[in-house]
PDB file of N, CA and C in Angstrom:
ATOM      1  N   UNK A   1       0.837  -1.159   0.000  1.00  0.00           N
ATOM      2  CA  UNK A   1       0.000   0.000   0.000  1.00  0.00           C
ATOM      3  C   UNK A   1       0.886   1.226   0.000  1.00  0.00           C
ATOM      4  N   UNK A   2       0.518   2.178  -0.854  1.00  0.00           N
ATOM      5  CA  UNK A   2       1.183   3.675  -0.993  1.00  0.00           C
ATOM      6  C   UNK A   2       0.558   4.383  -0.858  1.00  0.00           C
ATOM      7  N   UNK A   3       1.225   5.533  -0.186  1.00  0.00           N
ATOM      8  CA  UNK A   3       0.091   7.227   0.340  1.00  0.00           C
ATOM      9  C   UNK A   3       1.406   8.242   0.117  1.00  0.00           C
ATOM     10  N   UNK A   4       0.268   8.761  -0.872  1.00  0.00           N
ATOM     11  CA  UNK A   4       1.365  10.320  -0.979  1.00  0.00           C
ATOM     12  C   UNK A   4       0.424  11.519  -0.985  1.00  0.00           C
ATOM     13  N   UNK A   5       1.043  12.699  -0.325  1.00  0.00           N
ATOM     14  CA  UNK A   5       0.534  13.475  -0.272  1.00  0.00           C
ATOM     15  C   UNK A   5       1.364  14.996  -1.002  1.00  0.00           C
ATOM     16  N   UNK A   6       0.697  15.628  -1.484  1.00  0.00           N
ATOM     17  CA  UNK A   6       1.162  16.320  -2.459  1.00  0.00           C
ATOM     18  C   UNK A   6       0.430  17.815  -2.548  1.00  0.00           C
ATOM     19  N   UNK A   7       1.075  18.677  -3.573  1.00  0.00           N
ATOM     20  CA  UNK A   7       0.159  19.893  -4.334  1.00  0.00           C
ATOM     21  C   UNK A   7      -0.308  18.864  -5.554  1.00  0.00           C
ATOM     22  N   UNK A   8      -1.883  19.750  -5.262  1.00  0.00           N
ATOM     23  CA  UNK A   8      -2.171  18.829  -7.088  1.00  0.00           C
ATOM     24  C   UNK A   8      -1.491  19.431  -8.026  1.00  0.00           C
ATOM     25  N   UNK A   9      -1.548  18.286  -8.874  1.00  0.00           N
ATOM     26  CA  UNK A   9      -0.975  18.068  -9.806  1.00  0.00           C
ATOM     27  C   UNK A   9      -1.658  18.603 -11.515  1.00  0.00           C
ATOM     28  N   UNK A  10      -2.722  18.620 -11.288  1.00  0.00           N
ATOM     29  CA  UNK A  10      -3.616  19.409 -11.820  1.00  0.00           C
ATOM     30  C   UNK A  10      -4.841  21.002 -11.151  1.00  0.00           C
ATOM     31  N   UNK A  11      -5.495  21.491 -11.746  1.00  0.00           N
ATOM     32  CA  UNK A  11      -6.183  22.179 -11.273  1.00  0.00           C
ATOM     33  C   UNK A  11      -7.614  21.844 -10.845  1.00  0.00           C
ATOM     34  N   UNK A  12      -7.590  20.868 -11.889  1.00  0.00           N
ATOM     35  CA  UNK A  12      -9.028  20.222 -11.616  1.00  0.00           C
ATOM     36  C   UNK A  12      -9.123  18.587 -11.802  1.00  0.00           C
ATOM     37  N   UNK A  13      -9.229  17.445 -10.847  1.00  0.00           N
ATOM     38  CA  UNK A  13      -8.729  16.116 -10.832  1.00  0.00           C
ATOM     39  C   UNK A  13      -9.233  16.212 -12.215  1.00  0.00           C
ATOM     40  N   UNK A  14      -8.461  15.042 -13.071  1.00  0.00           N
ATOM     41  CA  UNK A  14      -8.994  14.063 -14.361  1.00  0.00           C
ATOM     42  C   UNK A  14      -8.052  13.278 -14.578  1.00  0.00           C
ATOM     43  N   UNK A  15      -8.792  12.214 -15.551  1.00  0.00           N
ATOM     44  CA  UNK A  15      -7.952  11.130 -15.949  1.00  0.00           C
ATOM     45  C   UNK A  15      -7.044  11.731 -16.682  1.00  0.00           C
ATOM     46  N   UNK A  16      -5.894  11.066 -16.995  1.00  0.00           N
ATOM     47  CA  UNK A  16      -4.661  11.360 -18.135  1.00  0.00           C
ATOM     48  C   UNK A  16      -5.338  11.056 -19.691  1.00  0.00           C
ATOM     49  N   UNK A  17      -5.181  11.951 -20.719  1.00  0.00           N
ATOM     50  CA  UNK A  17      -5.323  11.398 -22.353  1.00  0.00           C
ATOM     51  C   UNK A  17      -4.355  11.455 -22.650  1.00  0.00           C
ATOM     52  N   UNK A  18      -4.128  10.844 -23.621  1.00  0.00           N
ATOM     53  CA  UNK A  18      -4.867   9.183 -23.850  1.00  0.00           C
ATOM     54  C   UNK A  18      -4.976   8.292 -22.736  1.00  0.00           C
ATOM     55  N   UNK A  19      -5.859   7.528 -22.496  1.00  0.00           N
ATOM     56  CA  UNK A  19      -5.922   6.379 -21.418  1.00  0.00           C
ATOM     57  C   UNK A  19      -4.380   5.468 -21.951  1.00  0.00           C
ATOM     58  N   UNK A  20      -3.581   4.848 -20.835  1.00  0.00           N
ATOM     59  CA  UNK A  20      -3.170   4.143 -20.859  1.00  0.00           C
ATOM     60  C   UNK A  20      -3.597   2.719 -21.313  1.00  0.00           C
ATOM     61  N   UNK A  21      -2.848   2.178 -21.728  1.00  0.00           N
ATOM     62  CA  UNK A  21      -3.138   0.760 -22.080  1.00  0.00           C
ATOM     63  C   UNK A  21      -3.080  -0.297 -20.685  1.00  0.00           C
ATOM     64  N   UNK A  22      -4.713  -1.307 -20.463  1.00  0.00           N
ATOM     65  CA  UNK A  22      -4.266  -1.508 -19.591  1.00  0.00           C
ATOM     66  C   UNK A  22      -4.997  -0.789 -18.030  1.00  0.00           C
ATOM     67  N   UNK A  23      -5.685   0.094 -18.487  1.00  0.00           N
ATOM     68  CA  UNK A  23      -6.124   1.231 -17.711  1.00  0.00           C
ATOM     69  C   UNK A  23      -7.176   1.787 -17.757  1.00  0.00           C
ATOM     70  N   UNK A  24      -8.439   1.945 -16.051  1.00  0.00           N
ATOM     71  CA  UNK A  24      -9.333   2.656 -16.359  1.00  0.00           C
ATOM     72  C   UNK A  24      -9.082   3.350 -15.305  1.00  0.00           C
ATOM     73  N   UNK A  25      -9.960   4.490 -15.614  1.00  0.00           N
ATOM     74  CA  UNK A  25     -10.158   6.031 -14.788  1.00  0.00           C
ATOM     75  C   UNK A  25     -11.319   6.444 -15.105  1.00  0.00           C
ATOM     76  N   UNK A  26     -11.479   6.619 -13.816  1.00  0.00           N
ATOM     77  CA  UNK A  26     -12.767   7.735 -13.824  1.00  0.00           C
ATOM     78  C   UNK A  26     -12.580   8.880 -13.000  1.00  0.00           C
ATOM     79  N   UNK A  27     -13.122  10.126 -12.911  1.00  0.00           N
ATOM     80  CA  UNK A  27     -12.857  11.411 -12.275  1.00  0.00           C
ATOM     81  C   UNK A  27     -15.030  11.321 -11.923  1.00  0.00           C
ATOM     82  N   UNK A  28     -14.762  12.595 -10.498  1.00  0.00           N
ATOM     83  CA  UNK A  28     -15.944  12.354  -9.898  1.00  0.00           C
ATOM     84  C   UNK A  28     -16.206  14.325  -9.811  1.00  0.00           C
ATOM     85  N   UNK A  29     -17.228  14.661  -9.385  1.00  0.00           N
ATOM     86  CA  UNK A  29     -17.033  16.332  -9.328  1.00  0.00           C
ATOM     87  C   UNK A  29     -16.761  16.198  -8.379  1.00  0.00           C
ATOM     88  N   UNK A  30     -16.456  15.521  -7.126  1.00  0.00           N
ATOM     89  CA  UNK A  30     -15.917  16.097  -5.989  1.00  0.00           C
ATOM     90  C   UNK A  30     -14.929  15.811  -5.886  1.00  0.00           C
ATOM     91  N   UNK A  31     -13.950  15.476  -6.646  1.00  0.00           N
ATOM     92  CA  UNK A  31     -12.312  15.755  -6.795  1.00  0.00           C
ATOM     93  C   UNK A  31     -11.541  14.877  -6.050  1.00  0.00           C
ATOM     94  N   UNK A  32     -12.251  13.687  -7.123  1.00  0.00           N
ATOM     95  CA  UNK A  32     -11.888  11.604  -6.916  1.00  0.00           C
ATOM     96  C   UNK A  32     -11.472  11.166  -7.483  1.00  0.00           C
ATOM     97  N   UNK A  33     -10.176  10.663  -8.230  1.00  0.00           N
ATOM     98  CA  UNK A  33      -9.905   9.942  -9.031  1.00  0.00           C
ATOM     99  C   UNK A  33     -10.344   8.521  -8.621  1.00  0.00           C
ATOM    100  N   UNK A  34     -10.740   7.505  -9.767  1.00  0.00           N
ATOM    101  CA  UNK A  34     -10.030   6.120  -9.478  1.00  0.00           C
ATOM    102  C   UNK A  34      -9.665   5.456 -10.989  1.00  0.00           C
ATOM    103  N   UNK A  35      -8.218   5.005 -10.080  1.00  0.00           N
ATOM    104  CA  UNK A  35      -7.664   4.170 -11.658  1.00  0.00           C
ATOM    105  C   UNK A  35      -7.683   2.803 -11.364  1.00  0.00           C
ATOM    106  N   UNK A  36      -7.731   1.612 -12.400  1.00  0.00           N
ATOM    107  CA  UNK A  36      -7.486   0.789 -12.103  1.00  0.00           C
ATOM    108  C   UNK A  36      -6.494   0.430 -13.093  1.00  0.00           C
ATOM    109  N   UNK A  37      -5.366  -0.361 -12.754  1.00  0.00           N
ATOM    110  CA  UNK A  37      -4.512  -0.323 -13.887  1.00  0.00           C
ATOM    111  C   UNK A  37      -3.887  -2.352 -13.888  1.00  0.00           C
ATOM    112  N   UNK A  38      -3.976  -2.907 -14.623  1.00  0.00           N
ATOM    113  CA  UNK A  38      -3.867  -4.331 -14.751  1.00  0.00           C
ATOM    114  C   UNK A  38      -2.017  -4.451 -14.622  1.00  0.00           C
ATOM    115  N   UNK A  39      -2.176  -4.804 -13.739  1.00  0.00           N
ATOM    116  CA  UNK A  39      -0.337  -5.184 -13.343  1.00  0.00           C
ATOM    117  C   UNK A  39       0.060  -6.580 -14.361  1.00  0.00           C
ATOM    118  N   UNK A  40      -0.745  -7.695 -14.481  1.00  0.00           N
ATOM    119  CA  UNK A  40      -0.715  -8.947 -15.028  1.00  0.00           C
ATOM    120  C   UNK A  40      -0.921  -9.810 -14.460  1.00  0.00           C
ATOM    121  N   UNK A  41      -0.747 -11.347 -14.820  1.00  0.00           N
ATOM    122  CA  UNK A  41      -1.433 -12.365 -13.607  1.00  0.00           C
ATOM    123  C   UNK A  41      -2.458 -12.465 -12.842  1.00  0.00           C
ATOM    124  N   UNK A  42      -3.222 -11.534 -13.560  1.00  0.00           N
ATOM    125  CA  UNK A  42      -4.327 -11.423 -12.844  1.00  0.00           C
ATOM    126  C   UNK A  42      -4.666 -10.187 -11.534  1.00  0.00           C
ATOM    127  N   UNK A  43      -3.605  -9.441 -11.281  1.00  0.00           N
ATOM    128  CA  UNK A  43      -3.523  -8.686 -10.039  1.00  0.00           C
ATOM    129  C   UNK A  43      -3.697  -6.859 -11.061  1.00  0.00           C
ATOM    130  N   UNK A  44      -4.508  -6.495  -9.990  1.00  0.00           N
ATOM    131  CA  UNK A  44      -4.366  -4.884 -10.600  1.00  0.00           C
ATOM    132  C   UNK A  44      -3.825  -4.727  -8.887  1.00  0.00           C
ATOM    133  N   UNK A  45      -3.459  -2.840  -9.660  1.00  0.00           N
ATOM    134  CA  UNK A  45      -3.493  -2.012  -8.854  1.00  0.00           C
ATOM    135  C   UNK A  45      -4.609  -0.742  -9.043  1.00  0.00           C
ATOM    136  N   UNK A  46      -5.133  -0.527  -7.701  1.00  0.00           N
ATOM    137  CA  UNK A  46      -6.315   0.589  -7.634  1.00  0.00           C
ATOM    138  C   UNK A  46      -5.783   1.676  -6.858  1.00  0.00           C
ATOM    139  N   UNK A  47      -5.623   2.589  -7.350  1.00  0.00           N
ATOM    140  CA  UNK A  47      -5.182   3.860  -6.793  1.00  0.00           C
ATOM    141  C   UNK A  47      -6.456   5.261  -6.958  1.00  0.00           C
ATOM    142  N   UNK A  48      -6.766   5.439  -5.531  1.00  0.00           N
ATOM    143  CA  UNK A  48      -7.883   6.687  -5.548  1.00  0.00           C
ATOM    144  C   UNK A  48      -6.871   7.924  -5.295  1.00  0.00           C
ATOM    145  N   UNK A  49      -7.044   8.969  -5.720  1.00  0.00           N
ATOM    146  CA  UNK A  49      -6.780  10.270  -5.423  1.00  0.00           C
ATOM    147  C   UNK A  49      -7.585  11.302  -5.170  1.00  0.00           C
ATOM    148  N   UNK A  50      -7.705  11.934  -4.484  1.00  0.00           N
ATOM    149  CA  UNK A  50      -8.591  12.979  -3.371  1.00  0.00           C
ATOM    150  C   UNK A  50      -8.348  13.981  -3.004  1.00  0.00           C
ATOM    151  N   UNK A  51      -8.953  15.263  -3.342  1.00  0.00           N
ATOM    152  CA  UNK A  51      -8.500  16.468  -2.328  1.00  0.00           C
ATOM    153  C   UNK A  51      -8.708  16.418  -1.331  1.00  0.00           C
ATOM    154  N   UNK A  52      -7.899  17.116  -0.802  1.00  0.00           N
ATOM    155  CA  UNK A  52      -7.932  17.456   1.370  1.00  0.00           C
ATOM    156  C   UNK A  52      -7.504  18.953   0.542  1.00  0.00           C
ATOM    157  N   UNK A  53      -8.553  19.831   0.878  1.00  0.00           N
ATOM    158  CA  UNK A  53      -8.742  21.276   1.308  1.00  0.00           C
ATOM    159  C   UNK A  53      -7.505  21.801   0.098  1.00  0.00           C
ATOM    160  N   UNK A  54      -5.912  22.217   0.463  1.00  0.00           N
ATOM    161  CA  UNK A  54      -4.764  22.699  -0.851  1.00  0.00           C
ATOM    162  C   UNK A  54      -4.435  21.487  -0.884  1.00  0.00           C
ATOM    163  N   UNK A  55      -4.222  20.613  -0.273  1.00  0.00           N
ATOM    164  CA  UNK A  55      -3.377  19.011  -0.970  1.00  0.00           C
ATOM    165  C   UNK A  55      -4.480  18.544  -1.709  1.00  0.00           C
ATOM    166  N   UNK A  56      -3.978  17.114  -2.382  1.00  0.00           N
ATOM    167  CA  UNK A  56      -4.105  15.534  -3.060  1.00  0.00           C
ATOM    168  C   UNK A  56      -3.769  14.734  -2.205  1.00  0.00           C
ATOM    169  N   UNK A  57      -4.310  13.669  -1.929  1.00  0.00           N
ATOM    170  CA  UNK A  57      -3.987  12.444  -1.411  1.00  0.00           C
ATOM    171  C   UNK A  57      -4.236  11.389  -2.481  1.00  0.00           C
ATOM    172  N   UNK A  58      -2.916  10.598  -2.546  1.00  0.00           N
ATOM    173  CA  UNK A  58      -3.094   9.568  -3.174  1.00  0.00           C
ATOM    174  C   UNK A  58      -2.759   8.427  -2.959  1.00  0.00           C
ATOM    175  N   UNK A  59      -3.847   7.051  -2.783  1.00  0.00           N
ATOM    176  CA  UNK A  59      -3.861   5.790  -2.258  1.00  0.00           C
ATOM    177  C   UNK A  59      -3.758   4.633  -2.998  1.00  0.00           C
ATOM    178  N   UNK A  60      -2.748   3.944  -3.098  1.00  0.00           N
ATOM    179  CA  UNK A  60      -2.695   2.762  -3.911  1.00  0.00           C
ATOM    180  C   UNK A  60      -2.400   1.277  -3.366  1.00  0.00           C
ATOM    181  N   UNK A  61      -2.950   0.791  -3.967  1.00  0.00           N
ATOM    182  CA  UNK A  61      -2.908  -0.953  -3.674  1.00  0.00           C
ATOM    183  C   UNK A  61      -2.652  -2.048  -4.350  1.00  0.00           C
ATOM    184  N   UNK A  62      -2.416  -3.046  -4.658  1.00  0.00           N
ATOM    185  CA  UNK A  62      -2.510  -4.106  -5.138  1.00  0.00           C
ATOM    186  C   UNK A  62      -3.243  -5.090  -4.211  1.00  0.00           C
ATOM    187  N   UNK A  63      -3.939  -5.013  -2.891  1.00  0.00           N
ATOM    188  CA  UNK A  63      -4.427  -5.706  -2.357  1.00  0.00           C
ATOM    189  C   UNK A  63      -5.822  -5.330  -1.502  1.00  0.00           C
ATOM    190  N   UNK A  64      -5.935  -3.844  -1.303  1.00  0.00           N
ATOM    191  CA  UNK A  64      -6.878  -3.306  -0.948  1.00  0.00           C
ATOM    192  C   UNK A  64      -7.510  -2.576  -2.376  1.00  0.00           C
ATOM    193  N   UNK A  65      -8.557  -2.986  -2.216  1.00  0.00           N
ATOM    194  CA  UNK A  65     -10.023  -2.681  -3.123  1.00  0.00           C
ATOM    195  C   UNK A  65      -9.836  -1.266  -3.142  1.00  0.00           C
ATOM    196  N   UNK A  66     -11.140  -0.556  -3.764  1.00  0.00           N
ATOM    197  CA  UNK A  66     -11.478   0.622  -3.495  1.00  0.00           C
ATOM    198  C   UNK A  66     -12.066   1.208  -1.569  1.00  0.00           C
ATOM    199  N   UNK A  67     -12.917   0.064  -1.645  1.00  0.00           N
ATOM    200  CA  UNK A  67     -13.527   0.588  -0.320  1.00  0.00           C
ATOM    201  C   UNK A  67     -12.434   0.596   0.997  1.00  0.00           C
ATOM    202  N   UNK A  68     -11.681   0.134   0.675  1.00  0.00           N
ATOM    203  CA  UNK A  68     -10.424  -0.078   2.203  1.00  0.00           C
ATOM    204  C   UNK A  68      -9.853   1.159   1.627  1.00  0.00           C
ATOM    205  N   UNK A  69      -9.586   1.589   0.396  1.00  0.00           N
ATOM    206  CA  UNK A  69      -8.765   2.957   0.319  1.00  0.00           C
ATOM    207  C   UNK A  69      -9.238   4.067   0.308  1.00  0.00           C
ATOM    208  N   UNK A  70     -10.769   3.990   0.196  1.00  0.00           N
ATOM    209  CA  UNK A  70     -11.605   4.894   0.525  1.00  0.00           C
ATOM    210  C   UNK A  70     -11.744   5.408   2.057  1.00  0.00           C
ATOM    211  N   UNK A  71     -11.529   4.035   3.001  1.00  0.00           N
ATOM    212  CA  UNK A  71     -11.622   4.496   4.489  1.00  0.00           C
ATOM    213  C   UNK A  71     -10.520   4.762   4.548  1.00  0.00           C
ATOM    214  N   UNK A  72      -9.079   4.438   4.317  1.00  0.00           N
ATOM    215  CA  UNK A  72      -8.326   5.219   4.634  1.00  0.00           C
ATOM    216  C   UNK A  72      -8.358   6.387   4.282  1.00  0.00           C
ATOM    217  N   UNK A  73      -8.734   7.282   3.055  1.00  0.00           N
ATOM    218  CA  UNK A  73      -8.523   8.659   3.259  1.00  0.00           C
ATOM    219  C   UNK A  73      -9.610   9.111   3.887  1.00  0.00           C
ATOM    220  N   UNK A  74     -10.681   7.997   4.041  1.00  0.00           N
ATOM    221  CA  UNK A  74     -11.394   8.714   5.213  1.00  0.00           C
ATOM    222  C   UNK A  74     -11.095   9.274   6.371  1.00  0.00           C
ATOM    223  N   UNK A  75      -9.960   8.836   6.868  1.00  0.00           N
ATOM    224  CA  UNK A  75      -9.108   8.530   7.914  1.00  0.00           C
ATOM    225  C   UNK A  75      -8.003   9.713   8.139  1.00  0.00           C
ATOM    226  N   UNK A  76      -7.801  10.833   6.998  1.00  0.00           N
ATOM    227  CA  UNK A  76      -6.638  11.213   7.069  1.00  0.00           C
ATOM    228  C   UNK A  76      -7.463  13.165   7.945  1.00  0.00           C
ATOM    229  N   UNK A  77      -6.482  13.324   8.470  1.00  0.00           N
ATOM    230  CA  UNK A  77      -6.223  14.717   8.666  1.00  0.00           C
ATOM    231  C   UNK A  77      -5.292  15.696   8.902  1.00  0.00           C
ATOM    232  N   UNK A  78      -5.498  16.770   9.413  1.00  0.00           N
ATOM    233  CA  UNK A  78      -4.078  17.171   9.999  1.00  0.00           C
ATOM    234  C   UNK A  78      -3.223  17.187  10.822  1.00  0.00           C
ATOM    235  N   UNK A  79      -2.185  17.049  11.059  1.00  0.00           N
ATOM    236  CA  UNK A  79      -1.641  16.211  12.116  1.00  0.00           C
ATOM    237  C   UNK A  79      -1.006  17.485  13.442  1.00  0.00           C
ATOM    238  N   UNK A  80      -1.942  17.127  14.240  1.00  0.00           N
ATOM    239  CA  UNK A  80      -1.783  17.826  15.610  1.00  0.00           C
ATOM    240  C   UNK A  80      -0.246  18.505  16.137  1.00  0.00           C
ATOM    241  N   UNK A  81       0.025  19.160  16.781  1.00  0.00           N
ATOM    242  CA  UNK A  81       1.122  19.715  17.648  1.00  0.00           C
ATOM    243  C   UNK A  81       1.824  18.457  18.296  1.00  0.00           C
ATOM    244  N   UNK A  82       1.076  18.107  19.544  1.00  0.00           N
ATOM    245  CA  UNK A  82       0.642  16.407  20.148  1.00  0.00           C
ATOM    246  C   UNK A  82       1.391  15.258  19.356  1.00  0.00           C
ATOM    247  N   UNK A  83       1.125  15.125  18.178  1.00  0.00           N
ATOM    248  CA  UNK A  83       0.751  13.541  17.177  1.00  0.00           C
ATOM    249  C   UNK A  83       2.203  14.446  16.114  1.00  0.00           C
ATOM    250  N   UNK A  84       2.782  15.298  16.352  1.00  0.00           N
ATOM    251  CA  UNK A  84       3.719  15.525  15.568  1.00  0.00           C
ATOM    252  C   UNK A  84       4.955  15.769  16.355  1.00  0.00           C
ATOM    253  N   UNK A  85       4.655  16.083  17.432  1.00  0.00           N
ATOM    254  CA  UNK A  85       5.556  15.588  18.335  1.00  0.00           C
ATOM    255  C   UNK A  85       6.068  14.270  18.911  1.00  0.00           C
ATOM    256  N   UNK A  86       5.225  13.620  19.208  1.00  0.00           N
ATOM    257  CA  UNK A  86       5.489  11.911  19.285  1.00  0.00           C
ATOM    258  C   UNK A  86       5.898  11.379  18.049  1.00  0.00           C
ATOM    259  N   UNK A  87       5.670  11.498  16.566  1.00  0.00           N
ATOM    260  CA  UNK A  87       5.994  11.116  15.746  1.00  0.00           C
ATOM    261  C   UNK A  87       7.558  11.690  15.805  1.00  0.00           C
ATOM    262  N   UNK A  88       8.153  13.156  16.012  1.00  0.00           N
ATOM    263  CA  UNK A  88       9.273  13.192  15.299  1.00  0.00           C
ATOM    264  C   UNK A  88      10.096  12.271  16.698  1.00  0.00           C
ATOM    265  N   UNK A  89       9.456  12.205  17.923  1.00  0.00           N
ATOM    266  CA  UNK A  89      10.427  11.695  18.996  1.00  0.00           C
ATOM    267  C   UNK A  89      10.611  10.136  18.524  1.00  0.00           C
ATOM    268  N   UNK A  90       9.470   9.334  17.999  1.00  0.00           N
ATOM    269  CA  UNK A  90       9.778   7.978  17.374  1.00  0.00           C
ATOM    270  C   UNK A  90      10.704   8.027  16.207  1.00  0.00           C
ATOM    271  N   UNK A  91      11.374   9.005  16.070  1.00  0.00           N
ATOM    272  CA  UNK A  91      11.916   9.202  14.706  1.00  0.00           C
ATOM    273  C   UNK A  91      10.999   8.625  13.524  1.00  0.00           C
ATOM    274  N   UNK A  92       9.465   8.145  13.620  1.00  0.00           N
ATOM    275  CA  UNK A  92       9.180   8.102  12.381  1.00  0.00           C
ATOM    276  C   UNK A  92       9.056   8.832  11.387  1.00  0.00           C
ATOM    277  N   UNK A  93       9.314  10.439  11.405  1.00  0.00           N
ATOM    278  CA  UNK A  93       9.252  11.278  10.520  1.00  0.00           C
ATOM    279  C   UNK A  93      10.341  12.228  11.142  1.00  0.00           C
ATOM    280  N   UNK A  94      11.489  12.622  10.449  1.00  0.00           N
ATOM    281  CA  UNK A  94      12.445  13.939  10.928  1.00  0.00           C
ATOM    282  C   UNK A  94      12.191  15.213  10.173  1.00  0.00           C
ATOM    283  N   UNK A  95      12.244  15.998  11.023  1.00  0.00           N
ATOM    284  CA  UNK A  95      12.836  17.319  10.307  1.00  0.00           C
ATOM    285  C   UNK A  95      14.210  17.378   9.626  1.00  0.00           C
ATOM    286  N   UNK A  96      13.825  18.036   8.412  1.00  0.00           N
ATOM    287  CA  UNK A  96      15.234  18.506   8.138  1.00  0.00           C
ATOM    288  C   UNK A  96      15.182  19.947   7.242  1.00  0.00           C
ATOM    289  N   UNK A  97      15.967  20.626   7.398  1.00  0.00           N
ATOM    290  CA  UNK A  97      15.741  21.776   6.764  1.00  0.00           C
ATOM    291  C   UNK A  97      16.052  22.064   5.506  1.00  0.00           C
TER     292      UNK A  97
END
């Protein structure tokens, strides 16, 4: 599973033209991507992308569906004073300048 968070990348979500080979997309008006893109063997990957307020969030899988990546960005917000402090003390995320 992958999560990135970003400036969009566009101004207004949409699929890429030409469609990839291999590849569907759909765009939603409330600023949703979903792709599905055929890896082979039978396995895709589904990646949703989403605004949060100035970011994109973008969620991908090869094993979670749409609806598990849907609750995760259900899931996302901004990350507290609190919850960014314990994070940089776990060193899971550093500052660097």
């Amino acid at each position: 599973m992958g999560l990135v968070v970003r400036e969009p990348l566009t101004p207004v979500p949409r699929c890429p033209e030409p469609a990839t080979k291999g590849e569907t997309c759909t765009a939603d008006a409330h600023g949703e991507t979903v792709t599905i893109h055929d890896v082979g063997g039978g396995l895709r990957e589904v990646t949703i992308t989403r605004r949060h307020g100035k970011v994109e969030a973008e969620a991908s899988s090869q094993t979670l569906g749409e609806p598990g990546l849907r609750r995760l960005l259900d899931t996302l917000h901004p990350v507290s004073d609190r919850e960014l402090e314990g994070l940089m003390r776990e060193k899971t995320i550093e500052h660097t300048p």
